[in-house]
Protein backbone atom coordinates (compact mmCIF):
# COMPACT_ATOMS: atom_id res chain seq x y z
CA UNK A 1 -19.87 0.06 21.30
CA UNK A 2 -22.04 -2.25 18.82
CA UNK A 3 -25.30 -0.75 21.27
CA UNK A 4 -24.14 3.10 20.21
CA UNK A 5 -23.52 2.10 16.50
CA UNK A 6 -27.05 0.58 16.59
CA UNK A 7 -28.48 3.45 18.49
CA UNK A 8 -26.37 6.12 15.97
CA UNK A 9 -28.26 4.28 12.97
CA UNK A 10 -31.80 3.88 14.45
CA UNK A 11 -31.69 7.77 16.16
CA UNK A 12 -29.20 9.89 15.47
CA UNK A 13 -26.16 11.04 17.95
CA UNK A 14 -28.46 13.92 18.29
CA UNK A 15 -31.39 12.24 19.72
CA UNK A 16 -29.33 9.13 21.44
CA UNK A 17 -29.09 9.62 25.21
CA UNK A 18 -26.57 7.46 27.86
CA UNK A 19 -30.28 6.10 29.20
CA UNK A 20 -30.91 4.99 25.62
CA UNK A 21 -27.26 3.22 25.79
CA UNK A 22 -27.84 1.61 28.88
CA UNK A 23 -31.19 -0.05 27.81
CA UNK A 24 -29.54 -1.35 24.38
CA UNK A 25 -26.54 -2.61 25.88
CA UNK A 26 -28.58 -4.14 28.72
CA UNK A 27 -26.43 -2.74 30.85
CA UNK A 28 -26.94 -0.27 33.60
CA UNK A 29 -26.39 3.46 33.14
CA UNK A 30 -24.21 3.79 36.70
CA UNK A 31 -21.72 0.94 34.78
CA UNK A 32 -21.70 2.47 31.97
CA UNK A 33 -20.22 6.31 33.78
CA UNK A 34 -17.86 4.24 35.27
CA UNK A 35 -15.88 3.64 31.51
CA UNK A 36 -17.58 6.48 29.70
CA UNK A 37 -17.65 10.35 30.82
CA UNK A 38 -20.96 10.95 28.32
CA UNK A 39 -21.90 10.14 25.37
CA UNK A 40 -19.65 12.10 23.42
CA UNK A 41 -17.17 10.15 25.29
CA UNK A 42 -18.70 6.94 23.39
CA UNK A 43 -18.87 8.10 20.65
CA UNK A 44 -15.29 8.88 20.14
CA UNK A 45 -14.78 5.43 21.50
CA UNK A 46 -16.78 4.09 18.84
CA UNK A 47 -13.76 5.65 16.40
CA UNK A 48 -10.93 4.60 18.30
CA UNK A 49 -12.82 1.32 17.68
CA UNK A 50 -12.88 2.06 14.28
CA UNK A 51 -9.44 2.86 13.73
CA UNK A 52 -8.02 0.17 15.95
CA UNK A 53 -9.54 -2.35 13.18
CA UNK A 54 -8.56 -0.40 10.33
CA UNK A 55 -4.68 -0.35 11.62
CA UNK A 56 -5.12 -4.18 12.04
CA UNK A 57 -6.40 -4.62 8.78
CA UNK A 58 -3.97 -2.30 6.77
CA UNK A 59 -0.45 -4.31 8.93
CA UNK A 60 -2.42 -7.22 6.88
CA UNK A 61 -2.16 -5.79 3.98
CA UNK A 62 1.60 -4.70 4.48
CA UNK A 63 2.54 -8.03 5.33
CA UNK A 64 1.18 -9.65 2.12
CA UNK A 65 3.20 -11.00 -0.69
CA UNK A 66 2.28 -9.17 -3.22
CA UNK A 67 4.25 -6.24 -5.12
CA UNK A 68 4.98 -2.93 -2.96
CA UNK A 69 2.89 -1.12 -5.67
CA UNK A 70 -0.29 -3.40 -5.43
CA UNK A 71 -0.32 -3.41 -1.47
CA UNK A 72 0.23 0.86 -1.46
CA UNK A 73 -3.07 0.98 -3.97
CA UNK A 74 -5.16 -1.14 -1.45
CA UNK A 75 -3.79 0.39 1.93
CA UNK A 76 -4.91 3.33 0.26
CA UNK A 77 -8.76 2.67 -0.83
CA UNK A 78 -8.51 0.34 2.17
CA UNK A 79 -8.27 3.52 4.29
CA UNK A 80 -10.88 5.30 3.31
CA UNK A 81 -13.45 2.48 2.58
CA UNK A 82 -12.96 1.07 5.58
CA UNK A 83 -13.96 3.62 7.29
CA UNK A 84 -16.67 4.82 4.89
CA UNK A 85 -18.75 1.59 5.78
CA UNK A 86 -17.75 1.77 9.40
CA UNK A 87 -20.21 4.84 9.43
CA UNK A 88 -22.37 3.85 6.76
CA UNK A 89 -25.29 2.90 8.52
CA UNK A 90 -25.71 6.57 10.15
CA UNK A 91 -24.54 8.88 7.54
CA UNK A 92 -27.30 10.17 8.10
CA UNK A 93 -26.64 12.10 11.08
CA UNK A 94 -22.71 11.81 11.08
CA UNK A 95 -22.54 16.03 10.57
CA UNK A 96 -24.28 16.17 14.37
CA UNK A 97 -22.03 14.00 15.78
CA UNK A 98 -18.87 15.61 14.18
CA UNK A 99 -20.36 19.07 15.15
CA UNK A 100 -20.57 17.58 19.02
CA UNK A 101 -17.47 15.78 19.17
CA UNK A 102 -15.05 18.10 16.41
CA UNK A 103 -12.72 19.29 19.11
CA UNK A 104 -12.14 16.19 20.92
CA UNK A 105 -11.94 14.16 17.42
CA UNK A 106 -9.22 16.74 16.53
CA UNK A 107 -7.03 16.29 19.82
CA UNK A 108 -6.99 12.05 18.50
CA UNK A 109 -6.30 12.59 14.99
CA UNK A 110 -2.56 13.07 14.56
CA UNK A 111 -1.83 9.76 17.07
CA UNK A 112 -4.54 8.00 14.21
CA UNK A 113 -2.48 9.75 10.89
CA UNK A 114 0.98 8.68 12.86
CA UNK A 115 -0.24 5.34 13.40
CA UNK A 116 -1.44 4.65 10.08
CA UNK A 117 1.70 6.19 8.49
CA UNK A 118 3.94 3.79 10.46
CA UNK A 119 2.15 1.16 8.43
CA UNK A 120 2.43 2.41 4.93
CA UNK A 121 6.36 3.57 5.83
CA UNK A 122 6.62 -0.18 6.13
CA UNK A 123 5.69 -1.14 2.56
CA UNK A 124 7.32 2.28 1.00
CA UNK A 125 10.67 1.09 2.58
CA UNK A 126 10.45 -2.30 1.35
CA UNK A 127 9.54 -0.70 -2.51
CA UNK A 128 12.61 1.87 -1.96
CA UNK A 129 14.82 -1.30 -1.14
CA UNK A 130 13.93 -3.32 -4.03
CA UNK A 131 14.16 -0.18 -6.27
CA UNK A 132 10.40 -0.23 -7.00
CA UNK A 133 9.86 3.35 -5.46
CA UNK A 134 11.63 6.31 -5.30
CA UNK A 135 12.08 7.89 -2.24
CA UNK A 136 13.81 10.32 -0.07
CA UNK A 137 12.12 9.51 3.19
CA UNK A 138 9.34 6.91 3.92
CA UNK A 139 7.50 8.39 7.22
CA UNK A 140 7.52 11.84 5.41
CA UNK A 141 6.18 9.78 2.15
CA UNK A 142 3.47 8.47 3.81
CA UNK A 143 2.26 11.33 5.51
CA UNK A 144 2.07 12.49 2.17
CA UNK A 145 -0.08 9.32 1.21
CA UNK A 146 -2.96 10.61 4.42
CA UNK A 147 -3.43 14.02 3.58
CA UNK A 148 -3.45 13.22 -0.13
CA UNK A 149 -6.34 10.79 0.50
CA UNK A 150 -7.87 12.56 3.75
CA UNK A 151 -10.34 14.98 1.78
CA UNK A 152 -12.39 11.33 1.32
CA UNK A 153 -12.40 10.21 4.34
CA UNK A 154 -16.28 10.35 6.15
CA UNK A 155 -15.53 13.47 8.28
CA UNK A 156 -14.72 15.52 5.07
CA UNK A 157 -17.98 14.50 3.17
CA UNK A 158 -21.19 15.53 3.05
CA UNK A 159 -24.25 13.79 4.38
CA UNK A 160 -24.95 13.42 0.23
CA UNK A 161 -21.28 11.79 -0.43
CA UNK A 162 -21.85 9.55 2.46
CA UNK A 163 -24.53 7.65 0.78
CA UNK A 164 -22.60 7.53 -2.85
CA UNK A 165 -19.94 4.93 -2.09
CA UNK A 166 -19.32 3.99 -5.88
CA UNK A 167 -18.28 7.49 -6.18
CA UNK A 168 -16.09 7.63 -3.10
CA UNK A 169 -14.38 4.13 -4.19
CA UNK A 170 -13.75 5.61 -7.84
CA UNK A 171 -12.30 8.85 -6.17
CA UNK A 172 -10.12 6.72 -4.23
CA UNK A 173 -8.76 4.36 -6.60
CA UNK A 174 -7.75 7.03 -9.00
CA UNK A 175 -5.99 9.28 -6.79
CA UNK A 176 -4.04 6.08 -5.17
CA UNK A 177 -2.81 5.46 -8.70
CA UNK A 178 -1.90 8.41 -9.52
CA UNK A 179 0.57 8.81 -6.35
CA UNK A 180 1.67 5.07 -6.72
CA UNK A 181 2.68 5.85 -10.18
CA UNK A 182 4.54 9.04 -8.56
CA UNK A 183 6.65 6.48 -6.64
CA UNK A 184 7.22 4.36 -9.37
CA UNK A 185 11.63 4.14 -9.95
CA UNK A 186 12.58 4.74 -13.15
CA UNK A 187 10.30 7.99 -13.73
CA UNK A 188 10.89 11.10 -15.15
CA UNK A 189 13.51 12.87 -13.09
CA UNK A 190 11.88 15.85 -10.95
CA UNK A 191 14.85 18.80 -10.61
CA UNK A 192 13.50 20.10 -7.16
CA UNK A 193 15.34 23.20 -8.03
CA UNK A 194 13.28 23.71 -10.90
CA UNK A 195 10.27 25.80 -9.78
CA UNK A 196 7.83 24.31 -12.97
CA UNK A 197 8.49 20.88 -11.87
CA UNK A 198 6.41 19.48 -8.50
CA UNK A 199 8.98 18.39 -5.63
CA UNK A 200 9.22 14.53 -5.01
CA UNK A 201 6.88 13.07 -2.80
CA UNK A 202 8.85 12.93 0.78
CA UNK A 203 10.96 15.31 0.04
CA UNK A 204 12.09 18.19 2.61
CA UNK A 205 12.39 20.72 0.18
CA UNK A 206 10.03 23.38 0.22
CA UNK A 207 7.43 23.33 -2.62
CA UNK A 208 7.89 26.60 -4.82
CA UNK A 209 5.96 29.88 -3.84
């Protein structure tokens, strides 16, 4: 995995080969078929990778001390940061490797999103208990959270935005306090039945229209 990261930056999924893999990695090509189908097949690795560190990294986060509010606003840029300087180093030619691998990428995501939302249902649970957030249903809360926050993540942005991380960190951190404040107890009550008011976040209602 750290040989294909280093190949992605230097060449490009494009022009990387499983021969280029092998010689990087020191390792011989016939080895490497017997883990890997192709290089597409390593590549999607290389996310699995990815998101296996950023799942470790955001239970970390859950499990901290600090207020239910503060740890939703970092789980939040933490989820999209994290990954945006996972890939940072071949931004470059992240839209050919997307282009190669969208299908398979696609069949992965939702165990990803579920995974992920398992960790931020921990934290909104613990704010619903102590009255910090309100809440109708955690799990369907923080799916809420993902797709919210999944327009920034590196396989919705352009080569361009891949390069501007001061702008995708300032995107992030307003939009996560915008829906923490949504959460907050104590708000403005939202009459679901009320179609000029926005349904709660988690709720099972229908949104109007």
């Amino acid at each position: 995995m750290d040989a294909t990261e280093r190949l992605l930056a230097r060449k490009g999924y494009r022009h990387m080969t499983m021969e280029d893999i092998a010689a990087e990695s020191c390792v011989a090509r016939r080895t490497i078929y017997l883990h890997f189908t192709g290089k597409e097949e390593v590549a999607l690795c290389s996310i699995d990778r990815v998101v296996e560190r950023l799942l470790d990294r955001l239970r970390a986060i859950a499990a901290e001390p600090s207020p239910p509010e503060v740890r939703l606003r970092e789980m939040l840029r933490t989820r999209v940061l994290f990954r945006f300087d996972s890939v940072r180093d071949y931004h470059h030619s992240f839209t050919d490797m997307f282009a190669a691998i969208r299908p398979a990428y696609l069949a992965r995501r939702e165990s990803y999103f579920a995974a992920e939302a398992n960790a931020f249902a921990v934290v909104l649970e613990e704010g619903r208990r102590l009255e910090t957030f309100t809440l109708e249903d955690a799990n369907a809360t923080a799916h809420t959270l993902l797709i919210a926050t999944n327009a920034l993540l590196p396989f919705s942005l352009s080569a361009r935005e891949l390069g501007e991380r001061a702008e995708v960190e300032g995107r992030v951190c307003r939009i996560a306090e915008l829906l923490t404040a949504g959460l907050k107890a104590g708000g403005a009550p939202r009459n679901v039945s009320d179609p000029t008011n926005h349904v709660r976040l988690g709720s099972t209602a229908a949104p109007p229209g």
